[in-house]
Protein backbone atom coordinates (compact mmCIF):
# COMPACT_ATOMS: atom_id res chain seq x y z
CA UNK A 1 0.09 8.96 -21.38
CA UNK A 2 -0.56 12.48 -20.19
CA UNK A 3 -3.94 11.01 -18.08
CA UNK A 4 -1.36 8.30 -16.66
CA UNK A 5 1.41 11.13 -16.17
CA UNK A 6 -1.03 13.34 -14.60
CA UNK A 7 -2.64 10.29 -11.80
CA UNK A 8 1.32 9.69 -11.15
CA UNK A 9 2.07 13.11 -9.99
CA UNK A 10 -0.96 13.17 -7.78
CA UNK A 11 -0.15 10.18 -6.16
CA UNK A 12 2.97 11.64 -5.59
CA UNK A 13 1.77 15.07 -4.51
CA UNK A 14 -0.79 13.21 -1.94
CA UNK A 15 1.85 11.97 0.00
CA UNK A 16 3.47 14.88 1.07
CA UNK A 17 0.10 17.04 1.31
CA UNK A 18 -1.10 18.15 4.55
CA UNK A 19 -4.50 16.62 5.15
CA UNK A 20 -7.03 18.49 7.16
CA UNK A 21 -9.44 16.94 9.86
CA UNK A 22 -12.79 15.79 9.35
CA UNK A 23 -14.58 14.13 11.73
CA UNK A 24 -12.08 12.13 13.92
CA UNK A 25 -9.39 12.60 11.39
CA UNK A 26 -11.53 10.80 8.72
CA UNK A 27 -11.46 12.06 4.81
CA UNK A 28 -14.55 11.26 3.02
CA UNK A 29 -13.48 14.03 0.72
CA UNK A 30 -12.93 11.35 -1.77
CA UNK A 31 -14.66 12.86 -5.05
CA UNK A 32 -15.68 16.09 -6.24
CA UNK A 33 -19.25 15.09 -7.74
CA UNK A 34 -20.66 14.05 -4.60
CA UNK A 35 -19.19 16.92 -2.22
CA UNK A 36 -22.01 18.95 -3.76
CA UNK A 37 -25.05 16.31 -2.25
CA UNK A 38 -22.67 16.04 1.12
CA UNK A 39 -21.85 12.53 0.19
CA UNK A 40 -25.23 11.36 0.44
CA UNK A 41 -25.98 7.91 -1.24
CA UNK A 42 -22.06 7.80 -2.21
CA UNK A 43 -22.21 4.06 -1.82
CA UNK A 44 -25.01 3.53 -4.53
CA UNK A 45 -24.83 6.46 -6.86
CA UNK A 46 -21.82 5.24 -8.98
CA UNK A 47 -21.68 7.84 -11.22
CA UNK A 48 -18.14 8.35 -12.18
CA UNK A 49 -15.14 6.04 -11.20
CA UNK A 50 -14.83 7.40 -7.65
CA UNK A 51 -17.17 4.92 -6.66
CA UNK A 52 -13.87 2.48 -6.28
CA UNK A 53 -13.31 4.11 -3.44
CA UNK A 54 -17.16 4.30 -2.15
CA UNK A 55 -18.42 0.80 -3.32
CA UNK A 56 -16.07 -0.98 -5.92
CA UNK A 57 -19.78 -3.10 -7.26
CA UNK A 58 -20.36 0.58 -8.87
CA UNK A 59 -17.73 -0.34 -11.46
CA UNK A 60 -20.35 -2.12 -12.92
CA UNK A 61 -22.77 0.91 -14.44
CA UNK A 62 -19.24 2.08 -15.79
CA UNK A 63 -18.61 1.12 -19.89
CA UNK A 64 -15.38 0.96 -20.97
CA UNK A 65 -12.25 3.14 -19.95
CA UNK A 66 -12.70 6.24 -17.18
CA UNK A 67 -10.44 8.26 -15.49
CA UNK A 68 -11.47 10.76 -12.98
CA UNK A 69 -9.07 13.15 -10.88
CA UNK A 70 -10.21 15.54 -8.17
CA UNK A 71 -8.47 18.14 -6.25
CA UNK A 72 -9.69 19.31 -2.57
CA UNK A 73 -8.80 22.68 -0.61
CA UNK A 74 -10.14 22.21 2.79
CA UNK A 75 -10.02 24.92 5.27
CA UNK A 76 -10.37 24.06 8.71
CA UNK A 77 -10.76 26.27 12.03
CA UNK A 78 -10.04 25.53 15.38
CA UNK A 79 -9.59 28.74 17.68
CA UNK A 80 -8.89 27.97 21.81
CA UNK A 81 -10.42 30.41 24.30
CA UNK A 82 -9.08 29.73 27.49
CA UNK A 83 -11.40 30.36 30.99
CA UNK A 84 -9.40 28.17 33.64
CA UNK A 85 -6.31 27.12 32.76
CA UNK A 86 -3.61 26.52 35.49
CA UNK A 87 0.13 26.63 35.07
CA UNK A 88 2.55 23.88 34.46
CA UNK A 89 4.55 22.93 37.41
CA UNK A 90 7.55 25.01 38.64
CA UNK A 91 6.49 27.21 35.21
CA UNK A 92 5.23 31.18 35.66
CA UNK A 93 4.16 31.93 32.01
CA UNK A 94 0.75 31.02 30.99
CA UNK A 95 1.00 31.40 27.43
CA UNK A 96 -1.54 32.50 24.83
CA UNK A 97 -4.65 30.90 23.13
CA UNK A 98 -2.66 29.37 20.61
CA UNK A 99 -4.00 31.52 17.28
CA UNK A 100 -5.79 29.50 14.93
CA UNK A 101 -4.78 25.79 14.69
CA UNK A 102 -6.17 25.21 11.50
CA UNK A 103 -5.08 26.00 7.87
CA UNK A 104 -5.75 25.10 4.30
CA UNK A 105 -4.87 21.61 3.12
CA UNK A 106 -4.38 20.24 -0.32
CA UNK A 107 -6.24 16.71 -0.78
CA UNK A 108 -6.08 15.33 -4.66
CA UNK A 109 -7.84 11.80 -5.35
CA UNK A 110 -7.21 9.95 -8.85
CA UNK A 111 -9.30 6.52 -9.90
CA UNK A 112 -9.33 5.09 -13.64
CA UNK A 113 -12.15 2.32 -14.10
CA UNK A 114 -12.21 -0.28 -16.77
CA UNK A 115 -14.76 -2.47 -18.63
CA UNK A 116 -12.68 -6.02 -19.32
CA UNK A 117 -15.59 -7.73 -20.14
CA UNK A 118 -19.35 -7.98 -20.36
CA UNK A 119 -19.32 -8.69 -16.56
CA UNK A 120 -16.29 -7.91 -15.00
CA UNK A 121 -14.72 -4.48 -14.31
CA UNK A 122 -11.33 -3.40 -12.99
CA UNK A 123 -10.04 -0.14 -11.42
CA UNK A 124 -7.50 1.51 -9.13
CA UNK A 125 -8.00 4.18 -6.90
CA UNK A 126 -5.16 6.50 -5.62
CA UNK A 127 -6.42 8.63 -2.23
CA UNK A 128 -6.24 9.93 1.35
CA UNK A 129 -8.39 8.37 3.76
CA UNK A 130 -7.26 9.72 6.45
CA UNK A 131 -5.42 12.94 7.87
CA UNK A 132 -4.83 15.47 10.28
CA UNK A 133 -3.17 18.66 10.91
CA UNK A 134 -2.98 20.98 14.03
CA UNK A 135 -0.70 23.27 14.96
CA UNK A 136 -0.60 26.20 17.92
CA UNK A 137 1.57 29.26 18.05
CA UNK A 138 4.97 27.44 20.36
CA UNK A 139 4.03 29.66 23.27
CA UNK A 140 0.65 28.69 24.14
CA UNK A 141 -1.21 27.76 27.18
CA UNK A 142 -1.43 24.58 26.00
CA UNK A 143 1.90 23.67 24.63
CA UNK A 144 2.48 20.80 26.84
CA UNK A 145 -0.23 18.76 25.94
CA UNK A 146 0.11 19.64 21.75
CA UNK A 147 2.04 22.04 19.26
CA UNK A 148 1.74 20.44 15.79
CA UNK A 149 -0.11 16.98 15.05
CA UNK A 150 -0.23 15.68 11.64
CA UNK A 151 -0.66 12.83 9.69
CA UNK A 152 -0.58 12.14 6.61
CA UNK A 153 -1.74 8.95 4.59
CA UNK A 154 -1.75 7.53 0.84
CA UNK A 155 -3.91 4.62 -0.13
CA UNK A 156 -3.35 2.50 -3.51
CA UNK A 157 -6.85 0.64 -3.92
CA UNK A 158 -6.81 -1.93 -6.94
CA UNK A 159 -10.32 -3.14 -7.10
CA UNK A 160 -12.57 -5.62 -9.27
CA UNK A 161 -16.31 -5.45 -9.74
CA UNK A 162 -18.46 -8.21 -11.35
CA UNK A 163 -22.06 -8.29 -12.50
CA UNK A 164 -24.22 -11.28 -11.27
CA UNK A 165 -27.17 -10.60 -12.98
CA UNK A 166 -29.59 -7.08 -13.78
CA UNK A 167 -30.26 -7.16 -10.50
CA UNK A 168 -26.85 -7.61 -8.53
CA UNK A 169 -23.46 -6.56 -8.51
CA UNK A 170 -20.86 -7.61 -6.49
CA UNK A 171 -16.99 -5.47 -5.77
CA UNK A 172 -13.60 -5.82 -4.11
CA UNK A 173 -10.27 -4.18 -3.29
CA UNK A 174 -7.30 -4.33 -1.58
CA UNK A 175 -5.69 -1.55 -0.05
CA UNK A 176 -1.85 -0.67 0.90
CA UNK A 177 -1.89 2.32 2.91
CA UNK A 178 1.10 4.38 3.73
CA UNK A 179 0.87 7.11 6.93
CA UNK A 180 3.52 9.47 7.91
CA UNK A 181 3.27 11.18 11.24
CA UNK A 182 4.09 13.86 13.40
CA UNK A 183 3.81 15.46 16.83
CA UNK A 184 5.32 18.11 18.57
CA UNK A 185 4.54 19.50 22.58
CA UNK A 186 6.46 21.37 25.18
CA UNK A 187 8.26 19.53 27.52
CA UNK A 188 8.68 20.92 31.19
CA UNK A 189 12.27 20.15 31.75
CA UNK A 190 11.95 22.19 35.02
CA UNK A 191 9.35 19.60 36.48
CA UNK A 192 11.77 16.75 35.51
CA UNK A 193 14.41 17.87 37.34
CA UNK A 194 11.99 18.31 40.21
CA UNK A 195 12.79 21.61 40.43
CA UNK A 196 16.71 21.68 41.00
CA UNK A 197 17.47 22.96 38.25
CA UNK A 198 15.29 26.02 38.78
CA UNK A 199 11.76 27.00 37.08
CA UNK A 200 10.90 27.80 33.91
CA UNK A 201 13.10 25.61 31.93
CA UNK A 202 11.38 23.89 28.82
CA UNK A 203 12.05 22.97 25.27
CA UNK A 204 9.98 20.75 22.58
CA UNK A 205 9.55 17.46 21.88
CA UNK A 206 9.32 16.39 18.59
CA UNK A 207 8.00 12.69 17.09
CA UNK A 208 7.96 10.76 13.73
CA UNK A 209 7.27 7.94 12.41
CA UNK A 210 5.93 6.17 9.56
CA UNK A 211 4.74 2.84 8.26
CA UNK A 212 2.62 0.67 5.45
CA UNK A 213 0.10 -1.83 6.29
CA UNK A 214 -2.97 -3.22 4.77
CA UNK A 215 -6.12 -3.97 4.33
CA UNK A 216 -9.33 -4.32 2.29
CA UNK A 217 -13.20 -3.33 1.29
CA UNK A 218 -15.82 -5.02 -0.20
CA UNK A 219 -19.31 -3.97 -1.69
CA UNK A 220 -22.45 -4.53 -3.06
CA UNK A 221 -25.55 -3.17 -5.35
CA UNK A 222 -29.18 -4.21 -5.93
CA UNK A 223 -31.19 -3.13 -8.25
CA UNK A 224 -34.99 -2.46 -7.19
CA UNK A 225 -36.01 -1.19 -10.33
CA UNK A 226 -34.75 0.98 -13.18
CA UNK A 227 -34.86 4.28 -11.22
CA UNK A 228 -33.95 2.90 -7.73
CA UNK A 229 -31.26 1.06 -6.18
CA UNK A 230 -29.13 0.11 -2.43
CA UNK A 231 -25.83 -0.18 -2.22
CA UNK A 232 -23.80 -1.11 0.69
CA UNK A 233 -19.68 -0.82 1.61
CA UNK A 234 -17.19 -2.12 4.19
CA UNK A 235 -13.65 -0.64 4.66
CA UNK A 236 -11.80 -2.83 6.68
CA UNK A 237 -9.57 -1.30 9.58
CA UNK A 238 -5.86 -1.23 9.01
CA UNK A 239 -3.34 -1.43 11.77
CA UNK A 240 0.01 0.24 12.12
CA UNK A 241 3.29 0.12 14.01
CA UNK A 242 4.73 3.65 13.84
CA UNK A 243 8.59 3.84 13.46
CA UNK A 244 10.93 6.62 13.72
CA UNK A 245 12.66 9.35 16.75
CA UNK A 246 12.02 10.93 19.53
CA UNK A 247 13.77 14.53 19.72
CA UNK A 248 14.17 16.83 22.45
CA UNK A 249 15.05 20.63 21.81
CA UNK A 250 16.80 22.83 24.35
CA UNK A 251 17.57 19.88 27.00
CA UNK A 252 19.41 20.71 29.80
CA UNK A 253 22.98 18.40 29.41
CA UNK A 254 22.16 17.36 32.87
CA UNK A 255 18.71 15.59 31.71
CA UNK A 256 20.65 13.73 28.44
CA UNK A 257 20.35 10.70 30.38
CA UNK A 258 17.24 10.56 31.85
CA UNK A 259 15.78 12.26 28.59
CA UNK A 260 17.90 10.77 25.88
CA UNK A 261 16.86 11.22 22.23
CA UNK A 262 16.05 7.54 20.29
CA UNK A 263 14.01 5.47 18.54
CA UNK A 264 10.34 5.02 19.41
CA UNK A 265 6.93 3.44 17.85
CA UNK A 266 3.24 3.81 18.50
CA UNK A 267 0.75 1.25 17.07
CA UNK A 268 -2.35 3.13 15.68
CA UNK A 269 -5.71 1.14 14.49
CA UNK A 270 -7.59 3.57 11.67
CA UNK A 271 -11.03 2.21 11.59
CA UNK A 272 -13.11 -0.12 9.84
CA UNK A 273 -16.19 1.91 8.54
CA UNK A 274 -19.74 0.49 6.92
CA UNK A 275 -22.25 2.34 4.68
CA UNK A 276 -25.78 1.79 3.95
CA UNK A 277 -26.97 4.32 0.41
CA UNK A 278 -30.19 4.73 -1.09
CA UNK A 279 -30.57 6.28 -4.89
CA UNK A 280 -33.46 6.83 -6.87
CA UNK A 281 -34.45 9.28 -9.54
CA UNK A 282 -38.15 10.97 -9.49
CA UNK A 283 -38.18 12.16 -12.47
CA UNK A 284 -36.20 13.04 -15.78
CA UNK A 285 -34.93 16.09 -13.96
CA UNK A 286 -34.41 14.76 -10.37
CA UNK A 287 -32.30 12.57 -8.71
CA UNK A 288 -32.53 11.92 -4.75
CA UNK A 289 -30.51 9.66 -2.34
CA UNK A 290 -29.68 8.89 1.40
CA UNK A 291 -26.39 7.53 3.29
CA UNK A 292 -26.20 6.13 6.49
CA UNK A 293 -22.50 5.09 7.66
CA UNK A 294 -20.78 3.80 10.48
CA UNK A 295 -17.66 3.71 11.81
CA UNK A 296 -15.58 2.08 14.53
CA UNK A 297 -13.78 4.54 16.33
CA UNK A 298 -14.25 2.68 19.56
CA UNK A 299 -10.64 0.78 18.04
CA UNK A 300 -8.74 4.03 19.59
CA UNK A 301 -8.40 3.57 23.18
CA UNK A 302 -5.16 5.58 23.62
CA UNK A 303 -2.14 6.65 21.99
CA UNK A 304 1.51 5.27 23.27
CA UNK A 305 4.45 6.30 22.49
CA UNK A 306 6.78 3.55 23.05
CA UNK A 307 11.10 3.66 23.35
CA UNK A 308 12.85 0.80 21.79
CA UNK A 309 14.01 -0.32 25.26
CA UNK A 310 10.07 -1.21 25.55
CA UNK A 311 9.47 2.01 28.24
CA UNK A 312 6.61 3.90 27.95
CA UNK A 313 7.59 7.24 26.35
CA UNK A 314 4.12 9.38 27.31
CA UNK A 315 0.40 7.97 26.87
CA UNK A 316 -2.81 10.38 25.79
CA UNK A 317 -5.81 8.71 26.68
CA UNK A 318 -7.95 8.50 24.14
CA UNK A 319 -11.66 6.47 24.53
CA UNK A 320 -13.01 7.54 21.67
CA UNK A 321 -16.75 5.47 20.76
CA UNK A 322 -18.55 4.60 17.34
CA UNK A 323 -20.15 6.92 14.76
CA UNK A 324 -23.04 7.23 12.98
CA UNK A 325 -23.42 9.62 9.66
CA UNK A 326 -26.68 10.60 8.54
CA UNK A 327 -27.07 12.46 4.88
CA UNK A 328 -29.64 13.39 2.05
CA UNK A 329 -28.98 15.06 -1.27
CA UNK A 330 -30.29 15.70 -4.14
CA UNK A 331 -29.58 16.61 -8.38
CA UNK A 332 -31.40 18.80 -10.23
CA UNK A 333 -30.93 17.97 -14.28
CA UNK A 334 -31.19 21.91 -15.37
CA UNK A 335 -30.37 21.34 -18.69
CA UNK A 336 -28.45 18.83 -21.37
CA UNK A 337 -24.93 20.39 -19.82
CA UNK A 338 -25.87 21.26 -16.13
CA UNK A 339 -26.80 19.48 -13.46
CA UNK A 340 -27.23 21.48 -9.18
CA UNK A 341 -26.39 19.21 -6.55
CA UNK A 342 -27.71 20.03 -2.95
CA UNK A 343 -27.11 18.14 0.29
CA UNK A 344 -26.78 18.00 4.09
CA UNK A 345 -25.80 15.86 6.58
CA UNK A 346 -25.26 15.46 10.36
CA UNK A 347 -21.50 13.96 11.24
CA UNK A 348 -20.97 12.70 15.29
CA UNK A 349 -17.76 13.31 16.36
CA UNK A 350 -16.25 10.28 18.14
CA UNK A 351 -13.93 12.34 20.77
CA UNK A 352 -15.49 12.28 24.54
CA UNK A 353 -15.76 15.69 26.12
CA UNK A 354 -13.67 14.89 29.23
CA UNK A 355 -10.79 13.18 26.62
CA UNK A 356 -10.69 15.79 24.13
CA UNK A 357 -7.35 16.68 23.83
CA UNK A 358 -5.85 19.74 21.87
CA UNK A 359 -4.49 17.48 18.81
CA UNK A 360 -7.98 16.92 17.78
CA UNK A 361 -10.34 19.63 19.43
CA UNK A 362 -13.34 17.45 17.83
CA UNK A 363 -17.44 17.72 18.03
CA UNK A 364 -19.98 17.02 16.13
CA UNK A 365 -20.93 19.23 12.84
CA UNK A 366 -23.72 19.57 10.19
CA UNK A 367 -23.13 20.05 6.77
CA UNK A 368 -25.10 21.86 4.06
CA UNK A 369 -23.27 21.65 0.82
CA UNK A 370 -24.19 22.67 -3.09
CA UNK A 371 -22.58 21.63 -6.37
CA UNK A 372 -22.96 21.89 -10.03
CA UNK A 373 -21.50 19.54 -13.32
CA UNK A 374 -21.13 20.74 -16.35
CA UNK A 375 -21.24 17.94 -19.21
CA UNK A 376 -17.85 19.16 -21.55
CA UNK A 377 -18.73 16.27 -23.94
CA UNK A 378 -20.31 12.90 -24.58
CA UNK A 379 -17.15 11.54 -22.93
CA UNK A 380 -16.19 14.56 -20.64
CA UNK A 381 -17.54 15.84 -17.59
CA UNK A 382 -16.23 19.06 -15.08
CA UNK A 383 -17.61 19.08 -11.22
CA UNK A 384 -17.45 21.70 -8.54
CA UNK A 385 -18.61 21.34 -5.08
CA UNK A 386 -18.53 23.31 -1.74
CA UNK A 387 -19.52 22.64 1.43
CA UNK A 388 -19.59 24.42 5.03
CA UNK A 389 -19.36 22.63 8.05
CA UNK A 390 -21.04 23.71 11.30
CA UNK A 391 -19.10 22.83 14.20
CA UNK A 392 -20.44 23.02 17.71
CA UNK A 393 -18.25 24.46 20.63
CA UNK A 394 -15.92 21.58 21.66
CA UNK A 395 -14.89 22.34 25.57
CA UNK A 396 -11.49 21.50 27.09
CA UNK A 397 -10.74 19.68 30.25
CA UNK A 398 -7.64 18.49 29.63
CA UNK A 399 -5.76 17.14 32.71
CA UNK A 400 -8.39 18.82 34.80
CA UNK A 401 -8.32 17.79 38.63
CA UNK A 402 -10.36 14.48 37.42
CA UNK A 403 -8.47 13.26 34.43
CA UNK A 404 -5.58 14.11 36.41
CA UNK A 405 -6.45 11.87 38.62
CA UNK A 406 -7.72 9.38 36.66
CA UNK A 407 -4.49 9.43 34.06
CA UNK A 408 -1.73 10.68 36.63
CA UNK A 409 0.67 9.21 33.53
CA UNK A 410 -0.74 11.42 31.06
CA UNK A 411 -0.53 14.59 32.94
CA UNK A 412 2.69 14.40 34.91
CA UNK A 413 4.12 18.00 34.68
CA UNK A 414 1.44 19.50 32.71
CA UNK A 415 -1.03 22.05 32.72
CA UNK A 416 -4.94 22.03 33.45
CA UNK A 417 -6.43 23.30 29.93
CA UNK A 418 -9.50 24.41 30.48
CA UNK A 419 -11.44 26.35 27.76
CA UNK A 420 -13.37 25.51 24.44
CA UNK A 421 -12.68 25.77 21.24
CA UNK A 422 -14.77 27.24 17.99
CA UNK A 423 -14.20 24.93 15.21
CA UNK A 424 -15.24 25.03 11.61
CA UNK A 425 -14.79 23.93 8.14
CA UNK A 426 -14.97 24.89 4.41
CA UNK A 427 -14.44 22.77 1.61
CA UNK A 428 -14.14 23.61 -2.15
CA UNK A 429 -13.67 20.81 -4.50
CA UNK A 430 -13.14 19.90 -8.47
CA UNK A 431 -12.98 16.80 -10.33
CA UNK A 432 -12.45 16.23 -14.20
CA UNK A 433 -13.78 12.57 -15.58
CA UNK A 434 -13.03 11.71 -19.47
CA UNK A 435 -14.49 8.18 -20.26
CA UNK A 436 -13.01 6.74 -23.61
């Protein structure tokens, strides 16, 4: 009853956690025993009952009852320099570069596993897949393009696994996903008015919405031999209609018409993603494995925020394109109770360079991560990860002369921000798995 208790109150704790960015606004932080090899092989490595979440046919290798729970504190950093930004129409200050945007998240993860029969194995999971969170200091040079962004998500993931034969295994799930999100920008209230109400007049906009959808994944695992084996996942995408308000802060009364507050909704696609793992152990002591995975980012073409009179609210073009993942780990078996993990990977970002936009200042990173286990028991097990993720320079030509051009929508009474940002990330993670 406590391990029940205990998955309960994460589940509970995961939906009102801030989630942190990974690439696009991906989590793959989804276990703490494979942080420590950088995820590589997560689809065919199955060792605890995490692997719901990474291949469901992993239930399989799993006797009898497991729970696992992990918690994640991820630190991201995203710092704007600004070299050529321009001013807002019919505004005079420039702002700031908008301090760091980043902060530590919370990000807990929960899965029990269970043996129902010589063949067939059953299991929940309890995550985030997804999640985001940016915000600038209110004055910055940026403001009118983003303030805060977040997004939060919880994903319930009751799967089944069943053994074919030696050689095959087979696994399912469904998913129902919750999200919760929220933006915030400037709005130049000044620039509405065209100018009669004089310059320098602006207040915030703030949106929120929420909805539940669903969807699915499936996977597979193939023995080639007692020390080696493949496995390979599919998430399926999941689409959303967003729901909630619009608010606007500090309106002139003379714009409550032609800026009214309301409902509004946005219909956001989070990707389908596919994953290709490799596992084999060398020796007694050593363990190696490889991941490739892919995923469909090309979905997001834009984001629009619609009224409920069917009016376009404001658009951010978006264009992002597919991703590829590349990673390689390895375990070192030190002794009966401790095991080092090592790992690195290379993670595209999916964000163009002439659509980045300051919600999600994304580019491409590397990884290079270590971990350690320490066996507690026959039926206990304690793992600790932490990773460090390289991020190169991300530049900023938001609503430049050309996308202004391009997207006069987007950029009507907004700033050129022009710049780059420094970005990085550091993860620490730690799981607990009792098997009964």
């Amino acid at each position: 009853m406590r391990i029940v208790a205990t998955i309960i109150a994460l589940a509970v704790s995961m939906a009102s956690a801030g989630a942190a960015r990974a690439s696009g606004f991906a989590l793959i932080e989804q276990n703490a025993s494979g942080l420590g090899n950088a995820y590589a092989g997560a689809a065919a490595t199955a060792e605890d009952a995490s692997t719901i979440f990474f291949n469901p046919a992993g239930m399989t290798r799993l006797p009898g009852l497991q729970v696992v729970a992990a918690a994640h504190a991820i630190r991201p950093t995203a710092k704007f320099t600004d070299s050529a930004s321009t001013l807002a129409p019919l505004q005079t200050s420039p702002g700031g570069n908008g301090g760091d945007a980043g902060g530590w998240a919370f990000v807990p993860n929960a899965y029990l596993s269970w043996q129902v029969g010589p063949r067939w194995h059953v299991g929940v999971g309890l995550n985030a897949p997804f999640g985001l969170k940016t915000d600038y200091d209110a004055g910055w040079v940026g403001r009118f393009h983003a303030i805060e962004s977040e997004l939060k998500t919880l994903n319930v993931n009751p799967s089944v696994a069943f053994k074919v034969n030696d050689a095959w295994s087979v696994g399912a799930g469904i998913s129902y996903q919750r999200a919760e999100a929220t933006l915030s920008n400037a709005v130049n209230y000044s620039a509405a008015a065209l100018g009669l109400l004089g310059p320098n007049l602006e207040g915030i906009a703030n949106v929120e919405g929420d909805d539940g959808a669903w969807g699915f994944n499936l996977g597979a695992m193939f023995n080639l031999g007692p020390q080696t084996r493949i496995g390979i996942a599919y998430r399926s995408a999941i689409s959303y209609t967003l729901t909630g308000t619009v608010v606007f802060a500090n309106r002139p009364a003379a714009l409550a018409a032609a800026i009214p507050n309301g409902a509004v909704s946005a219909d956001v696609k989070v990707p389908g993603s596919a994953s290709w793992s490799l596992f084999h152990q060398v020796d007694p002591r050593w363990d190696v494995m490889a991941d490739i995975s892919w995923t469909d980012w090309s979905t997001l073409k834009s984001l629009n925020i619609m009224r409920a009179s069917g009016t376009l609210l404001s658009t951010t073009p978006l264009n992002w394109h597919d991703t590829w993942r590349l990673s390689v780990g390895a375990t070192y078996r030190y002794s009966d109770p401790w095991s080092w993990r090592f790992g690195v990977a290379y993670d595209q970002s999916p964000v163009p360079d002439i659509d980045r936009t300051p919600r999600i200042p994304d580019q491409d990173r590397t990884w290079l991560a270590v971990g350690a286990q320490y066996r507690l028991s026959k039926q206990a097990a304690l793992d600790l990860g932490y990773a460090h993720l390289f991020v190169r320079d991300a530049s900023s030509q938001h609503c430049s002369a050309a996308v202004a051009a391009a997207y006069p929508r987007a950029c009507a009474g907004e700033n050129a921000l022009i710049g780059s940002y420094r970005n990085k990330v550091d993860i620490l993670s730690a799981q607990i798995r009792y098997a009964f």
